[in-house]
Protein backbone atom coordinates (compact mmCIF):
# COMPACT_ATOMS: atom_id res chain seq x y z
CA UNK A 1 -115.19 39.42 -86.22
CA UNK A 2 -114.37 41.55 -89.19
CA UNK A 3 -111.04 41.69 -90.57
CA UNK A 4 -110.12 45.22 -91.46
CA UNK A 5 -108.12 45.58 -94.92
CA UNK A 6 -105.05 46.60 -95.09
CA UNK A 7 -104.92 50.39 -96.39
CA UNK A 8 -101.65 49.41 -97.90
CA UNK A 9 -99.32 46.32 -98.57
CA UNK A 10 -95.76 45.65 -97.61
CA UNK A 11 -93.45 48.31 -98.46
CA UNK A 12 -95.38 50.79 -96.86
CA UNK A 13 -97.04 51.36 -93.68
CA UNK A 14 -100.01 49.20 -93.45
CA UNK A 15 -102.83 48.65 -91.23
CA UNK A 16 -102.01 44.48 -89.26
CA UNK A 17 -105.47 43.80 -88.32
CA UNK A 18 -104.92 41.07 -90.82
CA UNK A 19 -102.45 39.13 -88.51
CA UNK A 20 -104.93 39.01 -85.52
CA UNK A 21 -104.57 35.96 -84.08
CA UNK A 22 -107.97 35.73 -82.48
CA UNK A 23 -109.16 35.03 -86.02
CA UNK A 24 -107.54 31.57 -85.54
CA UNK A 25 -110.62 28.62 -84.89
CA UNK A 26 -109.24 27.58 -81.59
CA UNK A 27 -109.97 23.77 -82.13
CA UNK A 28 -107.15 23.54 -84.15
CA UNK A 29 -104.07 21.89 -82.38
CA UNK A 30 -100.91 21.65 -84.37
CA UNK A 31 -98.06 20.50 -82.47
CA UNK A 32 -94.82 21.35 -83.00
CA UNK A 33 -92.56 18.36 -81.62
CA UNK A 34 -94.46 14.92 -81.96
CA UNK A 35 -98.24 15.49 -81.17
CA UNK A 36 -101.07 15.39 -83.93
CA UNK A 37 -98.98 16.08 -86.50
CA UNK A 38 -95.47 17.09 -87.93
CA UNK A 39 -94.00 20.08 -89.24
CA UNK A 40 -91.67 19.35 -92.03
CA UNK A 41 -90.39 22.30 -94.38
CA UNK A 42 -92.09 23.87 -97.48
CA UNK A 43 -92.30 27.49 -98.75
CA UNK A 44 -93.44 29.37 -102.45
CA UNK A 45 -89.95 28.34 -104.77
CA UNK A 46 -88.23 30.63 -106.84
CA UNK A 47 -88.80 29.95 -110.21
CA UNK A 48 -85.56 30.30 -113.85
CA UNK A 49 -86.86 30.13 -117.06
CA UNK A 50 -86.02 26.71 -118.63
CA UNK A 51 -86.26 24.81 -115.45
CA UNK A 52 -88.81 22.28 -115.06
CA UNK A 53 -88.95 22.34 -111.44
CA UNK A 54 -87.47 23.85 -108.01
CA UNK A 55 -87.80 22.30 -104.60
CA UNK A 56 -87.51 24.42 -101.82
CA UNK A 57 -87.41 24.15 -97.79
CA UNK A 58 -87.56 27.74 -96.27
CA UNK A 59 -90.47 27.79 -93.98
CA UNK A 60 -93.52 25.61 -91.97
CA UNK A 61 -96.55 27.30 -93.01
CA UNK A 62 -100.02 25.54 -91.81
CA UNK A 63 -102.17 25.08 -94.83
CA UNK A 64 -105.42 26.62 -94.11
CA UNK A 65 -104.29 29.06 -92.04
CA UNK A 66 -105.04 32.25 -94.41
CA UNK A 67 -102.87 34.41 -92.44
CA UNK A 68 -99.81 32.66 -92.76
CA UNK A 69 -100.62 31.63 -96.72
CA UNK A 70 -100.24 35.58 -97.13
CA UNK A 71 -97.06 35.44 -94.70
CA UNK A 72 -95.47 33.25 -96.87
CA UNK A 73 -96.42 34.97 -100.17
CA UNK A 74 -95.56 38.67 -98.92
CA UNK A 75 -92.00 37.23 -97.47
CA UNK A 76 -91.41 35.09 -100.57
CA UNK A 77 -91.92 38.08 -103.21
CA UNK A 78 -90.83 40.56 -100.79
CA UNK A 79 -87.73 39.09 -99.29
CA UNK A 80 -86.98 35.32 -99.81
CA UNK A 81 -86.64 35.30 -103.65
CA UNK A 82 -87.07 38.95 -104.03
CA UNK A 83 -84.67 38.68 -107.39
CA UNK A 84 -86.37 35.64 -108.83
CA UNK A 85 -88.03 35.55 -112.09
CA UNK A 86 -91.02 34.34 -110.86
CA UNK A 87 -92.39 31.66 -108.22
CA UNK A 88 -93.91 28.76 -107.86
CA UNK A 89 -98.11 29.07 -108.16
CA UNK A 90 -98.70 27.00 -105.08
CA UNK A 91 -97.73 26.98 -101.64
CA UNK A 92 -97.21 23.18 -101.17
CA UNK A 93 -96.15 20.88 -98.14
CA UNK A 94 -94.69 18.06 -97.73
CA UNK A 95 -96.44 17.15 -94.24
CA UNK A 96 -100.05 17.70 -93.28
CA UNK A 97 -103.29 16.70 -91.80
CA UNK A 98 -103.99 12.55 -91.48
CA UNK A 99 -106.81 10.52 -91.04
CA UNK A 100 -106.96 7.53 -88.35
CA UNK A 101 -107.62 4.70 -90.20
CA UNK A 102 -108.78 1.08 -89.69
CA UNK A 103 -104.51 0.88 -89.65
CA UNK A 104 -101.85 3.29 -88.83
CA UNK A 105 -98.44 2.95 -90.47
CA UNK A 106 -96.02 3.02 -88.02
CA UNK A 107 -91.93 3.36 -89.06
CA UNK A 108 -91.72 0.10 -87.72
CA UNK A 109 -93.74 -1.12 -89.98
CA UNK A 110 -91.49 0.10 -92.85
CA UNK A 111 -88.23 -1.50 -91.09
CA UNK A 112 -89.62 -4.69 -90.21
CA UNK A 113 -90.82 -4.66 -94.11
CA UNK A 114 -94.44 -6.06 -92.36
CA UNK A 115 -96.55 -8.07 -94.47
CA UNK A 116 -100.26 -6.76 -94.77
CA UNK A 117 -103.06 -9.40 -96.41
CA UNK A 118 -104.62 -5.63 -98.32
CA UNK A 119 -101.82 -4.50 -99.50
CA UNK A 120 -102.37 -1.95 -102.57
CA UNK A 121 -98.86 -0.26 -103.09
CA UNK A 122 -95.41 -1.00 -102.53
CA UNK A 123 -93.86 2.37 -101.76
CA UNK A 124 -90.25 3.10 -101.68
CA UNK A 125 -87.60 5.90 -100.47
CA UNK A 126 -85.78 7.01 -97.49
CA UNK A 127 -86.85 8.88 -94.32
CA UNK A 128 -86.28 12.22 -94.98
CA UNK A 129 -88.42 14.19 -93.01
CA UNK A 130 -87.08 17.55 -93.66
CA UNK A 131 -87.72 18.12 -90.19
CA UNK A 132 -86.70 16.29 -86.69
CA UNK A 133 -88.13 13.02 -85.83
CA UNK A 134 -90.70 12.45 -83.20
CA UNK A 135 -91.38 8.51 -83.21
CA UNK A 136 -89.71 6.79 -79.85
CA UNK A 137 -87.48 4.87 -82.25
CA UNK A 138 -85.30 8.01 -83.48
CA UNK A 139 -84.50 8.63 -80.23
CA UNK A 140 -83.05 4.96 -80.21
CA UNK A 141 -82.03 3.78 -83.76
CA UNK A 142 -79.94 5.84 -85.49
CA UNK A 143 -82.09 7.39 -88.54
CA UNK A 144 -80.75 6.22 -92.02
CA UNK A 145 -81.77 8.54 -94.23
CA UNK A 146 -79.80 7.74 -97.08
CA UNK A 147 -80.80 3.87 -97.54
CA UNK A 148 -84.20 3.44 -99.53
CA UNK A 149 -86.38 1.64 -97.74
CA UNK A 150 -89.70 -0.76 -99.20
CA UNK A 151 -93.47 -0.02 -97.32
CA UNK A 152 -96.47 -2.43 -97.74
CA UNK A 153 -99.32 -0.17 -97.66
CA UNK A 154 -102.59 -1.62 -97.20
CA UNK A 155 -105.61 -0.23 -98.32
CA UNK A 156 -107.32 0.06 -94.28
CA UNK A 157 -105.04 2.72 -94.20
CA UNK A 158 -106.97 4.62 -96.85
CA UNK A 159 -110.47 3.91 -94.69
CA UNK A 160 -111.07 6.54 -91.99
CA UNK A 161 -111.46 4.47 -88.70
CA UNK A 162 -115.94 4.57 -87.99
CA UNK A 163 -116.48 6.02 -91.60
CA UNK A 164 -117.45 4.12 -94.91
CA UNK A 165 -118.34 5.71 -97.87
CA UNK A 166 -114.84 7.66 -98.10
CA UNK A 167 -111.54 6.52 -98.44
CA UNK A 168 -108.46 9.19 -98.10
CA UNK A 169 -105.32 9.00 -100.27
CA UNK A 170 -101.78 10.66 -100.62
CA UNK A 171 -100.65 12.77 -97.80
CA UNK A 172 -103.58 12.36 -96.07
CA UNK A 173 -103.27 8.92 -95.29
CA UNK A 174 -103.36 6.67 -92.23
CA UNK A 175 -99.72 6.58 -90.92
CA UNK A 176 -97.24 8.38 -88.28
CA UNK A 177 -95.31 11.36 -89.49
CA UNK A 178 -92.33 9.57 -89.19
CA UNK A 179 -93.31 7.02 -91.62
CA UNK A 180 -94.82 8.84 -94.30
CA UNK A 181 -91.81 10.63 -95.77
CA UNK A 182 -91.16 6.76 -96.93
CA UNK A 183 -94.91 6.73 -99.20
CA UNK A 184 -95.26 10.26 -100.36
CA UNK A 185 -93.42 9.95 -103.52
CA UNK A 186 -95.14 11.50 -106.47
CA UNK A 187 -94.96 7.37 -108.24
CA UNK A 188 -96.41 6.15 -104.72
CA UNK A 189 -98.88 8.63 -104.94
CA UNK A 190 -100.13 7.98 -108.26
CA UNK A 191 -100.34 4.58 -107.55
CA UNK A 192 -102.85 3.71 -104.28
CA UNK A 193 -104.93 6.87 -105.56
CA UNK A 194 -105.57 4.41 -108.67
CA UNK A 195 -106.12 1.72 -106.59
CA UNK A 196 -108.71 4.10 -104.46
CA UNK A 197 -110.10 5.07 -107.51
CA UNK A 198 -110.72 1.58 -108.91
CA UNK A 199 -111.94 0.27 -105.45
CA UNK A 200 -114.23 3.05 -105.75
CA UNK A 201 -116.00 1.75 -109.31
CA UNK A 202 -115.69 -2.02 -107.80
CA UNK A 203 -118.01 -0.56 -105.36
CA UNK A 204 -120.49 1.42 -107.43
CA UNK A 205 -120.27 -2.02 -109.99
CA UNK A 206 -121.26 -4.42 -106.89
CA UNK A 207 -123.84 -1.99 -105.16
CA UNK A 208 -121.68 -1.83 -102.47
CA UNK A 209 -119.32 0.50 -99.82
CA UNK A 210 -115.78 0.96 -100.10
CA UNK A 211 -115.42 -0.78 -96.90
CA UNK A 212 -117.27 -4.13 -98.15
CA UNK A 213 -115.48 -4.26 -101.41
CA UNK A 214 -113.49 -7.68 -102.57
CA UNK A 215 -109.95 -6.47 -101.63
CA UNK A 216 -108.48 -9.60 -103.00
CA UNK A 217 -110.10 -8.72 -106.44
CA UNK A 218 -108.69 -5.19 -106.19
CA UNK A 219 -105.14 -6.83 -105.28
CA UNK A 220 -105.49 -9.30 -108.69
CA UNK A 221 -106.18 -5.91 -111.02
CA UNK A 222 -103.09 -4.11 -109.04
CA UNK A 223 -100.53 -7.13 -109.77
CA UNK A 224 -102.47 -7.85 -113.08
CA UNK A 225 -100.96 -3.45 -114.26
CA UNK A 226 -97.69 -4.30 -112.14
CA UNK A 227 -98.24 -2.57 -108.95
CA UNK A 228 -97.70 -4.95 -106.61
CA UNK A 229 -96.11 -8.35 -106.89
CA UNK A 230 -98.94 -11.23 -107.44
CA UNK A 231 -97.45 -13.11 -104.28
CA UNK A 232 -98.86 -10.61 -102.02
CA UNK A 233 -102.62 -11.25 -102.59
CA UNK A 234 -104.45 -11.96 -99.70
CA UNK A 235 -100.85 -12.37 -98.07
CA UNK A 236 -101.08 -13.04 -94.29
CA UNK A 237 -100.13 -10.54 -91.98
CA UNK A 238 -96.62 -10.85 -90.31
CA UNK A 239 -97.75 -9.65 -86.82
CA UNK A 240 -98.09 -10.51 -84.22
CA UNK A 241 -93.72 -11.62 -84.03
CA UNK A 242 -93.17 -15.01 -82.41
CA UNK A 243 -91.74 -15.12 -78.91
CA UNK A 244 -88.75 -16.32 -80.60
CA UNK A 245 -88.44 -13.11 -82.45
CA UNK A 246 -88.45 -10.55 -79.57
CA UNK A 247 -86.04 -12.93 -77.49
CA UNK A 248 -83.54 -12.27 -80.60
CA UNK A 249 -84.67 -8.74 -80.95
CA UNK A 250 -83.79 -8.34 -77.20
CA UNK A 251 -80.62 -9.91 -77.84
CA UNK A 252 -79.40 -7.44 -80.05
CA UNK A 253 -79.99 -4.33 -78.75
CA UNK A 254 -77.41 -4.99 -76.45
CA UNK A 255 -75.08 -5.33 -79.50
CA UNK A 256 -76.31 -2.10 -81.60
CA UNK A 257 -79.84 -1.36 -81.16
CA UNK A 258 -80.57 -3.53 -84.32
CA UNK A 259 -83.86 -5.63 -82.67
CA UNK A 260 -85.21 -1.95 -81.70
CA UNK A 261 -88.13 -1.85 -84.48
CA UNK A 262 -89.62 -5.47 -83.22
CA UNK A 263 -89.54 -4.29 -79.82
CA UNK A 264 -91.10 -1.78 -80.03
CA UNK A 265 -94.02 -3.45 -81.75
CA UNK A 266 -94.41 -5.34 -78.71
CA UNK A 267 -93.33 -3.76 -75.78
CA UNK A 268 -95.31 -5.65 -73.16
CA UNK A 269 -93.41 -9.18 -74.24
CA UNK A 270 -90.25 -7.18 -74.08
CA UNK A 271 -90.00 -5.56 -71.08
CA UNK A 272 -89.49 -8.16 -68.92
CA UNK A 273 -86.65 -9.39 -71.39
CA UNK A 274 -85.17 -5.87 -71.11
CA UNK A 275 -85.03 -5.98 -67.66
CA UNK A 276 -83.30 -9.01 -67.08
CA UNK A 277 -80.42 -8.13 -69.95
CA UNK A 278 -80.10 -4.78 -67.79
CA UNK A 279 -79.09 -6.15 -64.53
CA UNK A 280 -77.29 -9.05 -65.84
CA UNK A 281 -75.15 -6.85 -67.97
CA UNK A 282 -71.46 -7.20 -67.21
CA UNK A 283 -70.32 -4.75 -69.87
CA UNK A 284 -70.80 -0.91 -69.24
CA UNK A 285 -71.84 0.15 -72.78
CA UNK A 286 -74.09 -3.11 -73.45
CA UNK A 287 -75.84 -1.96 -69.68
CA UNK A 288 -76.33 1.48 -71.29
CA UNK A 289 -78.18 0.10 -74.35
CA UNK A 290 -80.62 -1.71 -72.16
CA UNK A 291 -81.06 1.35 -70.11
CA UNK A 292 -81.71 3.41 -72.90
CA UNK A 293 -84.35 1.35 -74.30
CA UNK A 294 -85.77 0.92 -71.23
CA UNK A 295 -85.95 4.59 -70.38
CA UNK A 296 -87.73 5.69 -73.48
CA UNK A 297 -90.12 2.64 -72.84
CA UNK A 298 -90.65 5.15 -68.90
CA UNK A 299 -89.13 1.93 -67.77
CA UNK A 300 -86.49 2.77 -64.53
CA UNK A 301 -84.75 -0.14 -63.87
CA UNK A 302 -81.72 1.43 -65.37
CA UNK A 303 -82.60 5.25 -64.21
CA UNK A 304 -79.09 4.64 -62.28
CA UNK A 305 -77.10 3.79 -65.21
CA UNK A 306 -78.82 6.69 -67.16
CA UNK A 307 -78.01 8.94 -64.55
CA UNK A 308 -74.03 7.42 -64.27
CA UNK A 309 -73.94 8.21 -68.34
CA UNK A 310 -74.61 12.10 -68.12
CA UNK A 311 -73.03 12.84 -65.29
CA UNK A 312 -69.69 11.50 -66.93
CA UNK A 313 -70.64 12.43 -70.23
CA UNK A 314 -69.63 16.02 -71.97
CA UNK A 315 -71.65 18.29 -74.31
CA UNK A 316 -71.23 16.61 -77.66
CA UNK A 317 -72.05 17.41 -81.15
CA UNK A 318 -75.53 18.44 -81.39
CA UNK A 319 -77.95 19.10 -84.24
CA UNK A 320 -79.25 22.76 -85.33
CA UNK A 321 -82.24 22.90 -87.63
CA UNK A 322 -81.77 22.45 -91.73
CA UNK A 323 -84.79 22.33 -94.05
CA UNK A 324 -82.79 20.60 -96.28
CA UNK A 325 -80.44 18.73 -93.63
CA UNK A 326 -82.64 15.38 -93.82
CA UNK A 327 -79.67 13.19 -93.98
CA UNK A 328 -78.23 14.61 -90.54
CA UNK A 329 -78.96 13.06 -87.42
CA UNK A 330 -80.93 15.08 -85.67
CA UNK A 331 -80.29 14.11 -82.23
CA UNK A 332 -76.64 13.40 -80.57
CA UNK A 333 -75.63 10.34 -78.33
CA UNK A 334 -76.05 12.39 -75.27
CA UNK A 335 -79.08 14.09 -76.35
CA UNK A 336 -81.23 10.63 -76.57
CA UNK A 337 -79.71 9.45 -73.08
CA UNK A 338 -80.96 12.61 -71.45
CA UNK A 339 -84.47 12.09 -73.35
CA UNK A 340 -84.55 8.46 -72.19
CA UNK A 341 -83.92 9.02 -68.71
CA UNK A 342 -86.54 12.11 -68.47
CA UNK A 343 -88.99 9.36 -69.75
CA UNK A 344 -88.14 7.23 -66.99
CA UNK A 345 -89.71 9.86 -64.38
CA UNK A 346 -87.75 9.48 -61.69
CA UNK A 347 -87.22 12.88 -59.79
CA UNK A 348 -83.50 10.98 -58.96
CA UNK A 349 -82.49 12.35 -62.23
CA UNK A 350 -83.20 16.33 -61.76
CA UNK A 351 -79.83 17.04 -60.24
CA UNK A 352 -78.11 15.70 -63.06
CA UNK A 353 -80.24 17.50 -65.70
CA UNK A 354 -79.75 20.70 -63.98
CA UNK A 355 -76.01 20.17 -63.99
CA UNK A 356 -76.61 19.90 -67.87
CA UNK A 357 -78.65 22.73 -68.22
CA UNK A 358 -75.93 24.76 -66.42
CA UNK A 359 -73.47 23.92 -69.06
CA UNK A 360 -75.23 24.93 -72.19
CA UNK A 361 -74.94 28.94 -73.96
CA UNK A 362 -76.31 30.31 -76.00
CA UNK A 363 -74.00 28.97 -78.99
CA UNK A 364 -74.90 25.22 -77.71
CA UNK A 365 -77.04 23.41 -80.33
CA UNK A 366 -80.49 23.69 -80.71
CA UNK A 367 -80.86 19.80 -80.32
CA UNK A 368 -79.41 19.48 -76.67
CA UNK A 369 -81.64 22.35 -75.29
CA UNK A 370 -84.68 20.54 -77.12
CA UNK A 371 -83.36 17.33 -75.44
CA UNK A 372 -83.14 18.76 -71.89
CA UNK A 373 -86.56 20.72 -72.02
CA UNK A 374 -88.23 17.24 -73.39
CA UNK A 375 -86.70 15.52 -70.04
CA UNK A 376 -87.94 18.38 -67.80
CA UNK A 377 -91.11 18.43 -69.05
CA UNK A 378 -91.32 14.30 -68.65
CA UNK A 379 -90.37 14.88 -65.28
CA UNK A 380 -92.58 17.89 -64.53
CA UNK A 381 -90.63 18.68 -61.66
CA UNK A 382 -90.83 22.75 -60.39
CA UNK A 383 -87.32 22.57 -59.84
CA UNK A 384 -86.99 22.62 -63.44
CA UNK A 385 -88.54 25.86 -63.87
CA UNK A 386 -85.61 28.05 -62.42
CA UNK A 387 -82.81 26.47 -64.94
CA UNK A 388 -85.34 26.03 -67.94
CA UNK A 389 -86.39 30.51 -67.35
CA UNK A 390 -82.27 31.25 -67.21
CA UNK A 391 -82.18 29.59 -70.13
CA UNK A 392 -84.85 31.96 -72.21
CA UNK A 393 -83.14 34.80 -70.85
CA UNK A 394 -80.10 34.15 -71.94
CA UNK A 395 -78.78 36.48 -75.04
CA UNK A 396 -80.17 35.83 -77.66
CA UNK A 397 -82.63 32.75 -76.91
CA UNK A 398 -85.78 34.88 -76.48
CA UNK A 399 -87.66 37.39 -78.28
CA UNK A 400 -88.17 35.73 -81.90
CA UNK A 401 -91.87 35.12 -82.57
CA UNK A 402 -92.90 37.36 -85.79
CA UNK A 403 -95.19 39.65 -84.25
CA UNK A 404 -95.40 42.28 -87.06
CA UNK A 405 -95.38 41.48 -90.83
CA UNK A 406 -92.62 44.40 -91.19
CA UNK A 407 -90.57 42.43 -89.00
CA UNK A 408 -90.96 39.16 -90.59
CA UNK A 409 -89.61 40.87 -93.80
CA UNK A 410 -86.80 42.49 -92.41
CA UNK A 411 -85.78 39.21 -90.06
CA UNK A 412 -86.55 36.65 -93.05
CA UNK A 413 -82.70 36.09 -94.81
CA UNK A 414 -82.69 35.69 -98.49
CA UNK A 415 -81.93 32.83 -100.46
CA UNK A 416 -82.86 28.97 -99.69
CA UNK A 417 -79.76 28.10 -97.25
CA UNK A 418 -80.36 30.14 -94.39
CA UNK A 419 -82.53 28.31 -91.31
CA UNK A 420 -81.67 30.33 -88.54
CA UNK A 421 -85.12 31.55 -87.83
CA UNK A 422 -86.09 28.69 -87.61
CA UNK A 423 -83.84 27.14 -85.75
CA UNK A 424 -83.96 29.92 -82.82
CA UNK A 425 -87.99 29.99 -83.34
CA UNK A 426 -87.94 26.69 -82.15
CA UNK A 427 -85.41 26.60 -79.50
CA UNK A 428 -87.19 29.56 -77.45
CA UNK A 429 -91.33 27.99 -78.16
CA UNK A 430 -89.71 24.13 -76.95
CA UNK A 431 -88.22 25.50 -73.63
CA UNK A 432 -91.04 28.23 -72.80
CA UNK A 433 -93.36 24.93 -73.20
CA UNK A 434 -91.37 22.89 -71.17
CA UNK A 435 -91.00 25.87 -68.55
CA UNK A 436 -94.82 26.68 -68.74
CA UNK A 437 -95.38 22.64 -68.01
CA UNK A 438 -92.97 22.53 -65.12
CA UNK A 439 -94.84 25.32 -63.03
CA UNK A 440 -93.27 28.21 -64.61
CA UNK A 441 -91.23 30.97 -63.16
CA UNK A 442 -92.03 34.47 -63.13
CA UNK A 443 -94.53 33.96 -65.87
CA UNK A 444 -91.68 33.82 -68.43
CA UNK A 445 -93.45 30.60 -70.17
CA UNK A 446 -96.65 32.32 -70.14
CA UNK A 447 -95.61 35.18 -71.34
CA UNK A 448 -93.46 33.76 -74.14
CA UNK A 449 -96.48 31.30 -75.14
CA UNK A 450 -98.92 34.11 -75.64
CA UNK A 451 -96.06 35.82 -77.99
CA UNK A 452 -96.54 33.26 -80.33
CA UNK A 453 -99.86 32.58 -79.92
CA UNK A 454 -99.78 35.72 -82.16
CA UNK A 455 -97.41 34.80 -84.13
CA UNK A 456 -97.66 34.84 -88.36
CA UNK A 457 -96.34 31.51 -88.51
CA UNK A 458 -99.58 29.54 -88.28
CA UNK A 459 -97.89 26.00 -87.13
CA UNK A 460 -96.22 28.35 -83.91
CA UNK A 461 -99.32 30.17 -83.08
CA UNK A 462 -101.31 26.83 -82.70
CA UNK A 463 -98.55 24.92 -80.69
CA UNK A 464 -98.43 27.80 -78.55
CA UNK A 465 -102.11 28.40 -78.08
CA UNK A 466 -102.92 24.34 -77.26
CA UNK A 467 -100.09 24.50 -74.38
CA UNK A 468 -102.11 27.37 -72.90
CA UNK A 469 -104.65 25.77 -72.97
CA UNK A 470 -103.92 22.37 -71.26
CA UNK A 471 -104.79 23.40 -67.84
CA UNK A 472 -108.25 24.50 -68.80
């Protein structure tokens, strides 16, 4: 298809065959709340004479997406830092495409502080996202985000899982969304590119493949420059935990959650733990914990004391979204119940839900209607539909996908502090997808899906598009 030029840019009339979204490859499937990959903030900064750098958080913008690159110049030059001096040269992002390697970091990995026997780096800093969580274990442990926190990171996680002859570095790495923001420091960077880089002349030297290489001699050069500690050469790995382990992991959750990280490594050992501590529970709160955790595992033993908790329990502080809020929780106590007991897929809990959904306005935070349509949708029960459409039509929850480049102008607010596109963006795409998955009602799902399957924000248009396209 050819793209028409513009006859004029923004600040005038101008043809938008540009910001056709058929141009879009339709293989690619961005998802916007815990699938493929994770959206975290980025956006062109505004630049002072004198300063030596200037981190900003404004927008998601989906790196080769050309449409949206020019989206986020136009509204950056145009609107967002229209009285800057200058801006930044690149469009940069702190979250993008991964490979699947031979081992995929998990944020367990990081809190258990597990032991690899390849271990080229020793990254450190905190999980700050600068976006909301997707792993199971946020929606258990409470996220510290101001603690800094150690990662092995072995060098599998650089190999591309059925490929030799490459080996993938920096952001692009083997490991869940959740966990990278704790190994994508510039340092961290910098130091397992070296060691891909000198794993790479080890090979060429020996006649070899990057995947056949003497790790343990490419561990002696890394502790010989000081980049990771000489006692964790050929270390052995600390998984599988004993038996002993998960017993005491089990233990605690009923105390504060604290075992959740070694559970979750191995679930199957657990469960049958988790079960038992449920119904022999005498305390309320302590049966709660065990439900919880049982729930997001789409365990239902404790689907009753899940559904006891909400029905007792009032709206309570939520979470709306902050690019630069990475030290908030982003999900309330309430909020993760209702998410664990949608996991647990029992219909007995749709009443309950509804009764929720019937509570919230249009001034409720963004993270209890996200928690509610992630229950539906784990459900996927049609009486959802009805309650999840009166929802969207409420004032002010529909209508916000950026349609027209104009529009994305006038709608963008100035200056670095201001998320509320964002945070209403996401609100309306997370319900119409739950709605569209729970049979729909009146085409209202549909119809607000295929919105923002046009929309300029690349990252929106692909969610959108790979929902609509999960029934064919």
């Amino acid at each position: 298809m050819k793209v028409k030029k513009p006859k004029s840019w923004p600040g005038s009339k101008c043809s938008m065959a540009i910001g056709n979204r058929k141009l879009r490859p339709a293989a690619q499937t961005q998802m916007i709340d815990g699938e493929h990959i994770a959206v975290q903030g980025t956006g062109l900064p505004p630049w002072t004479p004198g300063e030596d750098k200037q981190n900003s958080d404004w927008t998601f913008v989906l790196d080769d997406d050309v449409i949206d690159m020019w989206r986020t110049l136009v509204v950056a030059k145009k609107k967002k830092f229209s009285g800057a001096y200058d801006h930044g040269q690149l469009i940069d992002t702190r979250a993008r495409r991964r490979i699947v390697g031979d081992v995929v970091i998990s944020p367990m990995d990081i809190i258990n502080q597990r032991v690899f026997p390849d271990v080229i780096t020793v990254s450190k800093s905190r999980f700050d996202n600068h976006g909301f969580p997707s792993h199971d274990l946020f929606f258990i442990r409470r996220q510290d985000r101001v603690e800094s926190l150690y990662s092995n990171v072995p060098y599998r996680a650089l190999l591309p899982k059925g490929y030799d002859g490459i080996l993938v570095t920096g952001l692009g790495m083997s490991a869940h969304a959740d966990a990278m923001p704790v190994m994508r420091m510039q340092r961290d960077i910098e130091n397992h590119s070296y060691a891909a880089g000198y794993a790479s002349a080890l090979a060429a030297r020996e006649g070899t493949t990057v995947r056949k290489i003497d790790v343990e001699q490419l561990q002696r050069h890394l502790a010989d420059i000081g980049t990771i500690p000489e006692e964790l050469i050929g270390a052995k790995d600390s998984y599988p935990l004993s038996e002993a382990q998960i017993k005491a992991a089990v233990a605690s959750v009923g105390c504060d959650y604290t075992g959740i990280a070694q559970i979750l490594t191995q679930t199957e050992t657990a469960l049958p733990l988790l079960r038992e501590a449920h119904n022999r529970a005498a305390h309320e709160t302590v049966r709660l914990r065990y439900a919880h955790v049982l729930g997001m595992l789409r365990d239902g033993t404790g689907v009753g004391t899940l559904i006891q908790a909400v029905a007792k329990a009032k709206w309570d502080k939520g979470y709306n979204f902050s690019g630069f809020g990475n030290h908030q929780q982003t999900t309330s106590p309430l909020d993760e119940v209702i998410i664990a007991l949608g996991r647990t897929g029992d219909a007995r809990a749709m009443d309950v839900l509804i009764e929720k959904a019937w509570q919230l306005t249009p001034a409720s935070d963004f993270s209890h209607f996200r928690a509610l349509a992630i229950a539906f949708e784990s459900i996927s029960d049609p009486r959802a539909a009805e309650p999840l459409a009166r929802l969207l039509r409420m004032p002010g929850v529909g209508g916000h996908a950026f349609l027209e480049i104009h529009d994305v102008i006038q709608r963008t607010p100035k200056g670095l502090g201001d998320n509320s596109t964002r945070n209403v963006s996401l609100r309306e795409l997370i319900l119409a997808r739950a709605l569209y998955r729970c049979g729909d009602h009146e085409g209202l799902g549909e119809k607000t899906l295929k919105a923002y399957r046009n929309d300029f924000r690349g990252h929106y248009a692909t969610h959108a598009s790979a929902i609509l396209a999960e029934d064919n």
